[in-house]
Protein backbone atom coordinates (compact mmCIF):
# COMPACT_ATOMS: atom_id res chain seq x y z
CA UNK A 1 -12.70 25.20 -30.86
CA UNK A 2 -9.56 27.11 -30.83
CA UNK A 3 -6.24 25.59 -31.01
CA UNK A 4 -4.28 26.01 -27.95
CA UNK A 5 -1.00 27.07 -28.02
CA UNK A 6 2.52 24.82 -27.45
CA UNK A 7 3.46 26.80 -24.36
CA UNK A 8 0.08 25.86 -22.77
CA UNK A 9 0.04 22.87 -23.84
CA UNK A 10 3.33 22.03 -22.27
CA UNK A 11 2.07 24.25 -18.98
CA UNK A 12 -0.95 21.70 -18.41
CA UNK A 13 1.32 18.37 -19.34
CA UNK A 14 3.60 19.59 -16.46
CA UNK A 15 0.65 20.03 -13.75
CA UNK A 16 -0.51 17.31 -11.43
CA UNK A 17 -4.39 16.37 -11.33
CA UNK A 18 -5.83 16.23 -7.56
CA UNK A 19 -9.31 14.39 -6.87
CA UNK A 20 -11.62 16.26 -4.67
CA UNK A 21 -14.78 14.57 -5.37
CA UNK A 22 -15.46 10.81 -5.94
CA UNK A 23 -18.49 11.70 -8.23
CA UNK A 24 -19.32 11.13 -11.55
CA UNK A 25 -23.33 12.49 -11.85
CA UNK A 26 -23.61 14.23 -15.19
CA UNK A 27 -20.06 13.62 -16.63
CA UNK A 28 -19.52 12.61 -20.03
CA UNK A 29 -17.30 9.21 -21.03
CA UNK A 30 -14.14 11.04 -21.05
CA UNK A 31 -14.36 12.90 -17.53
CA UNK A 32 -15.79 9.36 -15.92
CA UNK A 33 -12.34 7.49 -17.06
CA UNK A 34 -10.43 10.39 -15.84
CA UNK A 35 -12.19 10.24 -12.10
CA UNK A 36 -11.99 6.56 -12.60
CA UNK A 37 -8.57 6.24 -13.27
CA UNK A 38 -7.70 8.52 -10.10
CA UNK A 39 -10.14 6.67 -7.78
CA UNK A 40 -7.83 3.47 -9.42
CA UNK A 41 -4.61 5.32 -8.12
CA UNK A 42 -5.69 6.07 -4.86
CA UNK A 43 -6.30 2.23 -4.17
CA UNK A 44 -3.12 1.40 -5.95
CA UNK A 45 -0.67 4.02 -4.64
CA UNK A 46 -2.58 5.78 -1.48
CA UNK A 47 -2.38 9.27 -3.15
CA UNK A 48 -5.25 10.86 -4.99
CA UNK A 49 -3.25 12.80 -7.33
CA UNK A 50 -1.62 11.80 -10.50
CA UNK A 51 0.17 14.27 -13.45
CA UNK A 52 -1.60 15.01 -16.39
CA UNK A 53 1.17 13.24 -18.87
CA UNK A 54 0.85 9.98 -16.73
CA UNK A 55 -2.53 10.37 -17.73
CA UNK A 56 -2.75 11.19 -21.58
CA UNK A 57 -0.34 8.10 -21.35
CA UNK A 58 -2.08 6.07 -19.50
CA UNK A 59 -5.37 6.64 -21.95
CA UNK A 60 -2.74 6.77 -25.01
CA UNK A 61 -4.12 10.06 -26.38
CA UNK A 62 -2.48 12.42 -29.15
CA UNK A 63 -3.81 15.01 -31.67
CA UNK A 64 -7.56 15.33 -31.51
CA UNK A 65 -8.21 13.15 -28.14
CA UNK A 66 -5.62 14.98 -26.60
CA UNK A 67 -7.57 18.48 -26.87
CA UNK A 68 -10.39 16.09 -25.68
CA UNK A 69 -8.57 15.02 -22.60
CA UNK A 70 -7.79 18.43 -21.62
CA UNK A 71 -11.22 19.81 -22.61
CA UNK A 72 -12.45 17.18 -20.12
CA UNK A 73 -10.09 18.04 -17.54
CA UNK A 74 -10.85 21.57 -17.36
CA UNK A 75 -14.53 20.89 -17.34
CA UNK A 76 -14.28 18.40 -14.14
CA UNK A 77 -11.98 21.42 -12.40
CA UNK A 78 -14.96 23.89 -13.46
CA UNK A 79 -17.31 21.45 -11.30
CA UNK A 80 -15.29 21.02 -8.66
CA UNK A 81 -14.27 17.87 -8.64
CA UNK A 82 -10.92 17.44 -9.51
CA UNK A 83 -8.15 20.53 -8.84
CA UNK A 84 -5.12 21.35 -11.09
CA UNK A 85 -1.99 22.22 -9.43
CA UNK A 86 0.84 23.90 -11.56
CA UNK A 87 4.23 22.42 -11.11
């Protein structure tokens, strides 16, 4: 796995994470906390959609978990089921 560079890094930390889906069939651990945690903010704040550094600190993530976190985030968008919006 390749490491990503700081201006994409700092790209996907500025975008905002939308829920499509409310499914979880065939995700790993890490993509069923992320869908979890937005079906969790819906209830809460009555908006599907949440940034993606609310999130890595929400799940307090850094170094190797954090490459994790996005890995998982891009393979949810892949399936369709969440959508990532640039700021």
């Amino acid at each position: 796995m390749a490491r990503k560079s700081k201006r994409e890094t700092q790209r996907m930390l500025r975008a905002v994470v939308v829920l499509l889906r409310n499914t979880t069939w065939k995700c790993g651990r890490v993509e069923r906390l992320i869908v979890e945690y937005l079906q969790n903010h819906l209830v809460k704040y009555g908006t599907s959609r949440s940034s993606v550094r609310e999130i890595s600190q929400y799940f307090n993530v850094n170094g190797k978990s954090r490459s994790e976190l996005f890995d998982a985030l891009r393979r949810l968008e892949r399936r369709r089921i969440i959508e990532i919006r640039e700021i």
